[in-house]
C-alpha atoms as a PDB file:
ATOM      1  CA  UNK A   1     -32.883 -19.897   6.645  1.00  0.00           C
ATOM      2  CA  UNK A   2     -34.052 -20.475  10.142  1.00  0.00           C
ATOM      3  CA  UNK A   3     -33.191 -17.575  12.674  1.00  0.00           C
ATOM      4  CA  UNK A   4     -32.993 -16.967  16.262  1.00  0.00           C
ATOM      5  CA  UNK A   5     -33.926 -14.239  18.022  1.00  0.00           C
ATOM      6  CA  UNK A   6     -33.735 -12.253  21.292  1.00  0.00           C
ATOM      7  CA  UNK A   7     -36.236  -9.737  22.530  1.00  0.00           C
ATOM      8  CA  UNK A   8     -34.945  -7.399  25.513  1.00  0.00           C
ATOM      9  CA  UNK A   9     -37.344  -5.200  27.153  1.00  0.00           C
ATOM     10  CA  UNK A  10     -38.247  -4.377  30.934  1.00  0.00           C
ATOM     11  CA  UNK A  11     -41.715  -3.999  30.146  1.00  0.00           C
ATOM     12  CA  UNK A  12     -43.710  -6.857  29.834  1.00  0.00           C
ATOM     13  CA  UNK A  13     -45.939  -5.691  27.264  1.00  0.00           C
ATOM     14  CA  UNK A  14     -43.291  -4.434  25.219  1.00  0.00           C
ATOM     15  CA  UNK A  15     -42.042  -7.708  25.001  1.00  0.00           C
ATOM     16  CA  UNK A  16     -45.054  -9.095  24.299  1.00  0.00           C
ATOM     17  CA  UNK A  17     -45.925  -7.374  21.456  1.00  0.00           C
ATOM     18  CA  UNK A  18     -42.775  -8.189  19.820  1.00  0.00           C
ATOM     19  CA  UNK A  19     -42.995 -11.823  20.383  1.00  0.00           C
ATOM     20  CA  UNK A  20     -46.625 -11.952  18.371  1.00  0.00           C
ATOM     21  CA  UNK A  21     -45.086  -9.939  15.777  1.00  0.00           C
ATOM     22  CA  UNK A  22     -41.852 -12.177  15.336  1.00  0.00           C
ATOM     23  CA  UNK A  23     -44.373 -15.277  15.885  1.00  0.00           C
ATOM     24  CA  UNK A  24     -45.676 -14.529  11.904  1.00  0.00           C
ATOM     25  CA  UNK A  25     -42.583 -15.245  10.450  1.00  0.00           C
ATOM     26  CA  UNK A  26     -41.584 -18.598   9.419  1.00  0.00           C
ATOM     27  CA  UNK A  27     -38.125 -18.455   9.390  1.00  0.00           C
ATOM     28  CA  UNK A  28     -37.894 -17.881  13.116  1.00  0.00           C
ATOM     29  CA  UNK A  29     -36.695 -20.825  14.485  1.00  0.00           C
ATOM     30  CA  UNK A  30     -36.457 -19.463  18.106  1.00  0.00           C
ATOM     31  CA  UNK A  31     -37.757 -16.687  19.858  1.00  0.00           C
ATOM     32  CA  UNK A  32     -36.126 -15.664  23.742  1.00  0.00           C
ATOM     33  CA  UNK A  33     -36.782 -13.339  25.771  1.00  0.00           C
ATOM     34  CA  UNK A  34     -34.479 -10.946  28.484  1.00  0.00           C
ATOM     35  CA  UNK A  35     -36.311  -8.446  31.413  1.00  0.00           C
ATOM     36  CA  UNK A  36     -33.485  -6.554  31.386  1.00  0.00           C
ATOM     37  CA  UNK A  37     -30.021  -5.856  30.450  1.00  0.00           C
ATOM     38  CA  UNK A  38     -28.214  -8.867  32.632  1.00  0.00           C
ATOM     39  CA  UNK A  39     -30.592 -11.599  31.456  1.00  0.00           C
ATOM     40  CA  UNK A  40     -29.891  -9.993  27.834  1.00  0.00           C
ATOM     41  CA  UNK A  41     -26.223 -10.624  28.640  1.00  0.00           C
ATOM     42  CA  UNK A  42     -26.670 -13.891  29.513  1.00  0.00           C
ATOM     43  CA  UNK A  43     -29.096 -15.081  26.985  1.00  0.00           C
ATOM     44  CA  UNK A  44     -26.814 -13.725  24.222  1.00  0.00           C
ATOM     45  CA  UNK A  45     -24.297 -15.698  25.636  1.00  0.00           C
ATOM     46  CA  UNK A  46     -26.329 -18.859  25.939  1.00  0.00           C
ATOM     47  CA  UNK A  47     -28.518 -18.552  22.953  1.00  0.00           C
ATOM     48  CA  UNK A  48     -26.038 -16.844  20.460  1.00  0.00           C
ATOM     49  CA  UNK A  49     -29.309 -15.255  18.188  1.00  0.00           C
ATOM     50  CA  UNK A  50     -28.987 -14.242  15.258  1.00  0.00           C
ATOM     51  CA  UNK A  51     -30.803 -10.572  16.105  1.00  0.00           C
ATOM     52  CA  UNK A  52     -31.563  -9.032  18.945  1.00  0.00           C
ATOM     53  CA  UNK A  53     -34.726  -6.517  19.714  1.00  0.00           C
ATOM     54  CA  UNK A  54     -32.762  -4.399  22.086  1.00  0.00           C
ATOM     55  CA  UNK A  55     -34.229  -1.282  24.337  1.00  0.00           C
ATOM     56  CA  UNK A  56     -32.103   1.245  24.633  1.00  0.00           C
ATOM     57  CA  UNK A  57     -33.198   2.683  27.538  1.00  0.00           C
ATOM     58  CA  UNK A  58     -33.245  -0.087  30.762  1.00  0.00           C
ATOM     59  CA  UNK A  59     -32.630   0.325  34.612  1.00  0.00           C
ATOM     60  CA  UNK A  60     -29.287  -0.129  35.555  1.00  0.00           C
ATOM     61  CA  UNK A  61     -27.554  -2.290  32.351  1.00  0.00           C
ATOM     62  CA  UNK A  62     -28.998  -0.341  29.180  1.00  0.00           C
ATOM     63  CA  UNK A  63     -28.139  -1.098  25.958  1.00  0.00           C
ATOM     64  CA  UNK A  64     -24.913  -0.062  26.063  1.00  0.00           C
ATOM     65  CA  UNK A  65     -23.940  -1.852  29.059  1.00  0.00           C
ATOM     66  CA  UNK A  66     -24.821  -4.841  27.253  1.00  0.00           C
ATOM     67  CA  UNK A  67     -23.091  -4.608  23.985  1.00  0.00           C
ATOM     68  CA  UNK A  68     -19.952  -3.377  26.446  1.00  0.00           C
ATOM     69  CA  UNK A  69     -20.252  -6.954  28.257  1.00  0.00           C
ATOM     70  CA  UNK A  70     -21.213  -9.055  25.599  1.00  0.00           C
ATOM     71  CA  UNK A  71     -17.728  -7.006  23.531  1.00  0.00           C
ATOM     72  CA  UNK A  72     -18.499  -6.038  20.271  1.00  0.00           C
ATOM     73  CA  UNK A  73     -17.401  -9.027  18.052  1.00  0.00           C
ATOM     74  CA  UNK A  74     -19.583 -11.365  20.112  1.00  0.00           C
ATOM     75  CA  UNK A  75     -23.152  -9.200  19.493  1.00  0.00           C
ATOM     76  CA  UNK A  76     -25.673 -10.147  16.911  1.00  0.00           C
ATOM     77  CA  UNK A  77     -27.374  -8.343  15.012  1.00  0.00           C
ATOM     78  CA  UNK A  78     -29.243  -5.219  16.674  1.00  0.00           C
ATOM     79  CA  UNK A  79     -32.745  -3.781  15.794  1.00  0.00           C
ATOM     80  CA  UNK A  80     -33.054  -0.832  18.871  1.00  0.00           C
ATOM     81  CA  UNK A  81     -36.184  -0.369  20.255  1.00  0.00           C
ATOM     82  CA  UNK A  82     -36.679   3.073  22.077  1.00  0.00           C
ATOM     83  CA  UNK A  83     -38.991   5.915  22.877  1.00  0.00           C
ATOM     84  CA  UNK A  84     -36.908   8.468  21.723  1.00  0.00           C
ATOM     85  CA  UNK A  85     -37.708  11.571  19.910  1.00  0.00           C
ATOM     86  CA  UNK A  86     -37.451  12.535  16.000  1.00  0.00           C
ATOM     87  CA  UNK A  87     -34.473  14.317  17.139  1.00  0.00           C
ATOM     88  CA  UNK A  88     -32.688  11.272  18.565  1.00  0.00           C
ATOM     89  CA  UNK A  89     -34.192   9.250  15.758  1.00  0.00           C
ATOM     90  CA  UNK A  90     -32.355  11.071  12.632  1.00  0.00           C
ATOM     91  CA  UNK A  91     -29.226   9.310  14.511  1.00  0.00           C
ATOM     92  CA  UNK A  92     -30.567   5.469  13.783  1.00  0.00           C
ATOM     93  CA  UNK A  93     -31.489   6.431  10.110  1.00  0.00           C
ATOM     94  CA  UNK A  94     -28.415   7.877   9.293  1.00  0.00           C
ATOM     95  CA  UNK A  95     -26.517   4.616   9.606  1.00  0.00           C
ATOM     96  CA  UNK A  96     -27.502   1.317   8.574  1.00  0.00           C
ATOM     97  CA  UNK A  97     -28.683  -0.366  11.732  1.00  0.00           C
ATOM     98  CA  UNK A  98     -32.577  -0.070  12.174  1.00  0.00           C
ATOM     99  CA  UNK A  99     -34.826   1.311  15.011  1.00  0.00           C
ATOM    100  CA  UNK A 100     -38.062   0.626  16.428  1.00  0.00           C
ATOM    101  CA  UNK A 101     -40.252   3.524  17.780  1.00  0.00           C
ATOM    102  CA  UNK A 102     -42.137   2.975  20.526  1.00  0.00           C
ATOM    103  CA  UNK A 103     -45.502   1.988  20.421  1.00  0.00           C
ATOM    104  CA  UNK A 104     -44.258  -0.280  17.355  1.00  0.00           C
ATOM    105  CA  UNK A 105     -46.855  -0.647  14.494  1.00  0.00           C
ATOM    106  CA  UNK A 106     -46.502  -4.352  12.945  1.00  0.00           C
ATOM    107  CA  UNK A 107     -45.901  -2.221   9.179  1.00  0.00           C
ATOM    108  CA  UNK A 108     -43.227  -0.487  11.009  1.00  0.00           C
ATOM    109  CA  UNK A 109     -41.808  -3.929  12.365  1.00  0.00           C
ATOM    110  CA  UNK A 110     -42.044  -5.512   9.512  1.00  0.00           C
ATOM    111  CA  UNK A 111     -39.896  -3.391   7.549  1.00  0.00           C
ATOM    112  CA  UNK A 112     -37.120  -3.266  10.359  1.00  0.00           C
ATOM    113  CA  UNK A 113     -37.317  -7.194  10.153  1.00  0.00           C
ATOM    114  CA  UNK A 114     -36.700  -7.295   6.256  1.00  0.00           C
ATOM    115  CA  UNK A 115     -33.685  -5.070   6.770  1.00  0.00           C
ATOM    116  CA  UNK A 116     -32.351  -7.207   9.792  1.00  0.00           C
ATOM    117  CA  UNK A 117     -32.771 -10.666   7.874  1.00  0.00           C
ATOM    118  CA  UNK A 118     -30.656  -8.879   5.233  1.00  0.00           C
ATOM    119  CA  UNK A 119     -27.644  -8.041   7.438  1.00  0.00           C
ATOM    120  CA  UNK A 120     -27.478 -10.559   9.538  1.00  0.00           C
ATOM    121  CA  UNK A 121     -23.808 -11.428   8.624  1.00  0.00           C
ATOM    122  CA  UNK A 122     -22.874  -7.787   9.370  1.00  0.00           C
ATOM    123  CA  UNK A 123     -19.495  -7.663   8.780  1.00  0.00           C
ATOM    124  CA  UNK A 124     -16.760  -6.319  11.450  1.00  0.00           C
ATOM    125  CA  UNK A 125     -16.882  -2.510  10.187  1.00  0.00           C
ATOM    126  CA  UNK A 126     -20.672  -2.357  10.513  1.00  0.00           C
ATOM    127  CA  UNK A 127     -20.151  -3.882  14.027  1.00  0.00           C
ATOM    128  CA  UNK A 128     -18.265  -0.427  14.338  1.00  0.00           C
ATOM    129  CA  UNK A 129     -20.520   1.861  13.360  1.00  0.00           C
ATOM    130  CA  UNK A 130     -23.150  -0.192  15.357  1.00  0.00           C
ATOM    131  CA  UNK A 131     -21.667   0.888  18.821  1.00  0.00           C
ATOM    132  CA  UNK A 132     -20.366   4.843  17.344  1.00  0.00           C
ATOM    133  CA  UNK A 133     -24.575   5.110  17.146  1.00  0.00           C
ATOM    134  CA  UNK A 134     -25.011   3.756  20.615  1.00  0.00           C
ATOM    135  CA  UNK A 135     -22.665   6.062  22.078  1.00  0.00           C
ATOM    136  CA  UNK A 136     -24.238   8.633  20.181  1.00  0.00           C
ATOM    137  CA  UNK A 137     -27.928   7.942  21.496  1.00  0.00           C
ATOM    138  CA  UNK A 138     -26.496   7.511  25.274  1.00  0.00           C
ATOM    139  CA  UNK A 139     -24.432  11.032  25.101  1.00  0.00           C
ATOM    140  CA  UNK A 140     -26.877  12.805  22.486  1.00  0.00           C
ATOM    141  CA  UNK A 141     -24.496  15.527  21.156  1.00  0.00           C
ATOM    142  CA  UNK A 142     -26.129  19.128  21.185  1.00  0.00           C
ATOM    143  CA  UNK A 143     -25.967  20.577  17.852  1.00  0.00           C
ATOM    144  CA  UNK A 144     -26.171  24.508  16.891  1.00  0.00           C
ATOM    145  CA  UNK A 145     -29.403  26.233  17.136  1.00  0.00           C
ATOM    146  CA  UNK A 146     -28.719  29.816  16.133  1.00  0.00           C
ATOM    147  CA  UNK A 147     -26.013  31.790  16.008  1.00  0.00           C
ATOM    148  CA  UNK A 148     -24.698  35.295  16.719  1.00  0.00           C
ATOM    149  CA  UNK A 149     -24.236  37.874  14.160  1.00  0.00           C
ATOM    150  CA  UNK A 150     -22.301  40.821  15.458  1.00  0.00           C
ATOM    151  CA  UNK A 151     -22.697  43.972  13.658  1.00  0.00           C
ATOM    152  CA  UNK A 152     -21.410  48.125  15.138  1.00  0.00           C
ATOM    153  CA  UNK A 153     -23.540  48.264  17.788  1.00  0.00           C
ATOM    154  CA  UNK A 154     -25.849  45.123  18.102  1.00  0.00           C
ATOM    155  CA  UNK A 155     -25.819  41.884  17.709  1.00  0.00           C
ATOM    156  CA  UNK A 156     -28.372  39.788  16.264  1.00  0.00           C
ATOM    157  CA  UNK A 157     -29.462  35.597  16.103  1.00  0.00           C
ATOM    158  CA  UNK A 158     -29.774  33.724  13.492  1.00  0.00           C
ATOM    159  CA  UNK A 159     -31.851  30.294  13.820  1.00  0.00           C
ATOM    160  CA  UNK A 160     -29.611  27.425  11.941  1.00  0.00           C
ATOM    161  CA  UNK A 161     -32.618  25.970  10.222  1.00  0.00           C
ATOM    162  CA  UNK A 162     -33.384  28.808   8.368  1.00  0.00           C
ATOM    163  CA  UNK A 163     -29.984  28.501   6.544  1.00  0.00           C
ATOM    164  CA  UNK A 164     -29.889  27.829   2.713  1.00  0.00           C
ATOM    165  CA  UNK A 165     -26.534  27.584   2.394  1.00  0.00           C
ATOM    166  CA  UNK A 166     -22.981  28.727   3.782  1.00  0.00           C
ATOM    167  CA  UNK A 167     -19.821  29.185   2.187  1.00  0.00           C
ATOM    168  CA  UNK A 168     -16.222  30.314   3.378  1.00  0.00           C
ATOM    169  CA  UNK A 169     -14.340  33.609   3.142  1.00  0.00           C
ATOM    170  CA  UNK A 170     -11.298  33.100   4.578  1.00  0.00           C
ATOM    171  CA  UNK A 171     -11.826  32.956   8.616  1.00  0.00           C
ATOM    172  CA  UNK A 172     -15.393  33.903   8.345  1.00  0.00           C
ATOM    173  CA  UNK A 173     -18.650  32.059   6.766  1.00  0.00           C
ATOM    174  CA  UNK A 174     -21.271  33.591   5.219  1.00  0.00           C
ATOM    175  CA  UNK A 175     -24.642  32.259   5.933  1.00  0.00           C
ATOM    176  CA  UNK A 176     -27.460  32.496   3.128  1.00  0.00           C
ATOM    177  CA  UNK A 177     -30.653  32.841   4.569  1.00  0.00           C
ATOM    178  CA  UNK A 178     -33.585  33.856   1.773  1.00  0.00           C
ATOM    179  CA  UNK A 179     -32.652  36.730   0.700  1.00  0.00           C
ATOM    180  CA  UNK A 180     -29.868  37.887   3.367  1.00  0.00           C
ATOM    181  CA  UNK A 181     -26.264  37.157   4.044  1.00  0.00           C
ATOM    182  CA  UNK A 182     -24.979  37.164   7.416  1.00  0.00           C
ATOM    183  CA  UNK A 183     -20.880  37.592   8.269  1.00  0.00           C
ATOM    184  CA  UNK A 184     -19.537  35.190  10.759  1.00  0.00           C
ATOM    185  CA  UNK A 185     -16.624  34.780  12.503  1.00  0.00           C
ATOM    186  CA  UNK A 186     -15.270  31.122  12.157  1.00  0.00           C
ATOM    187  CA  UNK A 187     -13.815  28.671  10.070  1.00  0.00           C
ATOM    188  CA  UNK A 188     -15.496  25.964   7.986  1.00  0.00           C
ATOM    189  CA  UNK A 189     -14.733  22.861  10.169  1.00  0.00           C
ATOM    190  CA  UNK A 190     -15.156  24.179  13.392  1.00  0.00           C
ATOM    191  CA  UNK A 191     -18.646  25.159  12.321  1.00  0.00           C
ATOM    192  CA  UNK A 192     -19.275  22.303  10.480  1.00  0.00           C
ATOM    193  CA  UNK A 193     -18.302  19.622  13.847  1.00  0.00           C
ATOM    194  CA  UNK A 194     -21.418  22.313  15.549  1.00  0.00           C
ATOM    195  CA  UNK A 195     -24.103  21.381  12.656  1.00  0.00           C
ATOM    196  CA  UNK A 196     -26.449  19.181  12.693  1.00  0.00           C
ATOM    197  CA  UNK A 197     -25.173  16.203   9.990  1.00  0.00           C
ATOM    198  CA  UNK A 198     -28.677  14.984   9.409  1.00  0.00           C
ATOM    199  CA  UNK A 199     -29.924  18.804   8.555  1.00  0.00           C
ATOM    200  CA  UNK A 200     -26.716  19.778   6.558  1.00  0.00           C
ATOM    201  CA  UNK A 201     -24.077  18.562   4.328  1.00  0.00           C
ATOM    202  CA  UNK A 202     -20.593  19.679   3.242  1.00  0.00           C
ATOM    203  CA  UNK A 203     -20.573  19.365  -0.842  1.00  0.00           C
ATOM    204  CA  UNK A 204     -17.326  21.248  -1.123  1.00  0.00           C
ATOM    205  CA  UNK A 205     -14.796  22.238   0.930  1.00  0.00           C
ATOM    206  CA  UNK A 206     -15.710  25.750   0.829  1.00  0.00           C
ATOM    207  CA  UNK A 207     -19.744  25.157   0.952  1.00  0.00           C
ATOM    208  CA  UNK A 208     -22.075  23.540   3.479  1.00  0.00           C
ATOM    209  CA  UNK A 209     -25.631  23.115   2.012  1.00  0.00           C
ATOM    210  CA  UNK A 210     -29.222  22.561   4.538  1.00  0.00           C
ATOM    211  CA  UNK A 211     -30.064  19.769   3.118  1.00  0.00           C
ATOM    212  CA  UNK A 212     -33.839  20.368   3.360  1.00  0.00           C
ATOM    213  CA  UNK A 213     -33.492  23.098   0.687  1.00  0.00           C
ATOM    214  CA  UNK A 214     -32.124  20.675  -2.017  1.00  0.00           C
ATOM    215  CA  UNK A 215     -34.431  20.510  -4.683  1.00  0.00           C
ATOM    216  CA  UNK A 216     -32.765  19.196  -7.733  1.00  0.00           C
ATOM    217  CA  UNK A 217     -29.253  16.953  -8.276  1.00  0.00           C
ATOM    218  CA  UNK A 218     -27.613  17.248 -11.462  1.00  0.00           C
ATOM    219  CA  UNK A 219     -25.025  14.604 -12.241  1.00  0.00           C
ATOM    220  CA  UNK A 220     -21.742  16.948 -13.819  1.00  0.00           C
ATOM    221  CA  UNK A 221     -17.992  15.569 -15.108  1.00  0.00           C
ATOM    222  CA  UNK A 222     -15.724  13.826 -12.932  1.00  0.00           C
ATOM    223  CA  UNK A 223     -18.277  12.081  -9.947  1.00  0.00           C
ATOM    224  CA  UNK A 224     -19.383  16.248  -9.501  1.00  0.00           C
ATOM    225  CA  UNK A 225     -23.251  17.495  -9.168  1.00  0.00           C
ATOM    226  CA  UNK A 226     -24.841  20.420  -9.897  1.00  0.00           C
ATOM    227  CA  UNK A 227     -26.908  20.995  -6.753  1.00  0.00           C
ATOM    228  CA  UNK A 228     -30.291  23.224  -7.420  1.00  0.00           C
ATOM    229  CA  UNK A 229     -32.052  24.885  -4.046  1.00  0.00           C
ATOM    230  CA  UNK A 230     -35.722  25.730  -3.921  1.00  0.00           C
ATOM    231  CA  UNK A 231     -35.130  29.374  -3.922  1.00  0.00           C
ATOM    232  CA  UNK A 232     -33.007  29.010  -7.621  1.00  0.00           C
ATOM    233  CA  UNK A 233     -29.398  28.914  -6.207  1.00  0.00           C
ATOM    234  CA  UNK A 234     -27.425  26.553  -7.821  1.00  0.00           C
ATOM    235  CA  UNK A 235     -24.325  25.385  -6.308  1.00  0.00           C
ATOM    236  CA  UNK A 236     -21.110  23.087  -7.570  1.00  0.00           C
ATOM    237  CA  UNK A 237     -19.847  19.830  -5.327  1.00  0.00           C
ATOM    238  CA  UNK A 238     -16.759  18.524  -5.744  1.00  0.00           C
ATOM    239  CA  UNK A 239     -16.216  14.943  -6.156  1.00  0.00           C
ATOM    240  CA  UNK A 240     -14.742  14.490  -2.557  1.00  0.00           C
ATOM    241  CA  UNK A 241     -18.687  14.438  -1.352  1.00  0.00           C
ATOM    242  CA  UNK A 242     -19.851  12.364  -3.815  1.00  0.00           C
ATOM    243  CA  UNK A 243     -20.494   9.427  -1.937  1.00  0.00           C
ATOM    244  CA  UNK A 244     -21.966  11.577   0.385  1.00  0.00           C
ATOM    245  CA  UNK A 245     -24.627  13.229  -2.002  1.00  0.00           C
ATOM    246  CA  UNK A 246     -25.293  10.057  -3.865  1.00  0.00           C
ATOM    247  CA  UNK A 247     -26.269   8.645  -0.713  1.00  0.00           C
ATOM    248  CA  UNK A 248     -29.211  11.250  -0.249  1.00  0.00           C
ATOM    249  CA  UNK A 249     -30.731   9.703  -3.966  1.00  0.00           C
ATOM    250  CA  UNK A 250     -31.898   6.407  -2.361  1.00  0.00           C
ATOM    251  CA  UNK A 251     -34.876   6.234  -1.229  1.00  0.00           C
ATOM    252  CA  UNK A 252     -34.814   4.785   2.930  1.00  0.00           C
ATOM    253  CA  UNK A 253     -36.783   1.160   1.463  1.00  0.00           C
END
């Protein structure tokens, strides 16, 4: 099916790039080009494209300044294109709209492509979800680092990603960390909303697991798992998070 697209960059070279890579594929039909974020505007608005290479980051209309004057419903499809960190990139992979990371390798590119040509009739919801992420990347929230461990006398830190596992007592947590447990005042949401979602998961409501420390998923009764860690702890989900666990069996191609 022929396709149209629009690439949106302020650097030249940038854009490019992109335009030799899109050039191999012979179902583009069309291939435009914005400087910045009011020529995006008004090419999106001329040229309705089927996708759009859009860079996040752009003197004074950025991304989100477009999709905010274009209005949601009228954007097409959205592959970003940013220099961002690993950090900021766990945000794009974690939902289903796909990044480019600056300086783009065509293996890279062509892989974001395949996944763009196969959502290009995004439906309404994803459209939703499309400008959550945005807001996300603009106002990066900070997530937990460590935390405090008071004890008579002293208190002590305890890095987040050295966490195993946590589970609630009551109005406390207790945080599993190799062969230590550490007491902490606060309840399971509120800590939780702090945590990093792409480094840990909720798999019950009374247990929060660092998802880097799953080693094993067991499929159990009733949509449960039986969840095996590296260092031998096995731990039961409930089916309320078993969307959320199945979703960490897929492979990301």
């Amino acid at each position: 099916m022929p396709l149209t697209s629009l690439i949106v960059d302020d650097e030249i070279l940038a854009r490019q790039g992109l335009r030799q890579l899109l050039r191999r594929d012979p179902e583009m039909a069309a291939i435009h080009e914005a400087r910045d974020g009011r020529e995006a505007v008004d090419a999106i608005r001329v040229h309705r494209p089927d996708l759009v290479f859009l860079d996040v980051q752009m003197p004074e209309l950025d991304a989100f300044g477009v999709i905010d004057e274009v209005g949601l419903d009228a954007m097409p499809l959205i592959v970003f294109v940013t220099a961002h960190d690993e950090h900021a990139i766990r945000a794009f992979e974690i939902s289903a709209v796909d990044y480019l990371l600056k300086p783009v390798t065509a293996s890279r590119f062509d892989l974001a492509l395949a996944r763009a040509k196969a959502q290009v009739h995004l439906p309404a919801a994803g459209r939703e979800q499309l400008l959550a992420l945005l807001e996300s990347v603009a106002s990066p929230q900070k997530y937990l680092k460590r935390l405090a461990v008071r004890s008579p006398g002293k208190t002590y830190f305890v890095n987040v990603s050295e966490v195993d596992w946590i589970n609630a007592a009551e109005n406390y947590v207790e945080l599993h960390a190799g062969d230590a447990t550490h007491l902490v005042h606060v309840k399971m949401n509120a800590l939780e909303a702090a945590l990093d979602p792409g480094m840990f998961l909720r798999i019950h409501r009374s247990i929060i697991v660092n998802i880097g420390r799953i080693k094993e998923l067991r499929s159990a009764t009733h949509g449960e798992y039986m969840v095996l860690l590296g260092n031998g702890t096995r731990l039961q989900s409930s089916r309320t998070y078993h969307a959320q666990l199945r979703a960490l069996t897929a492979n990301p191609f």
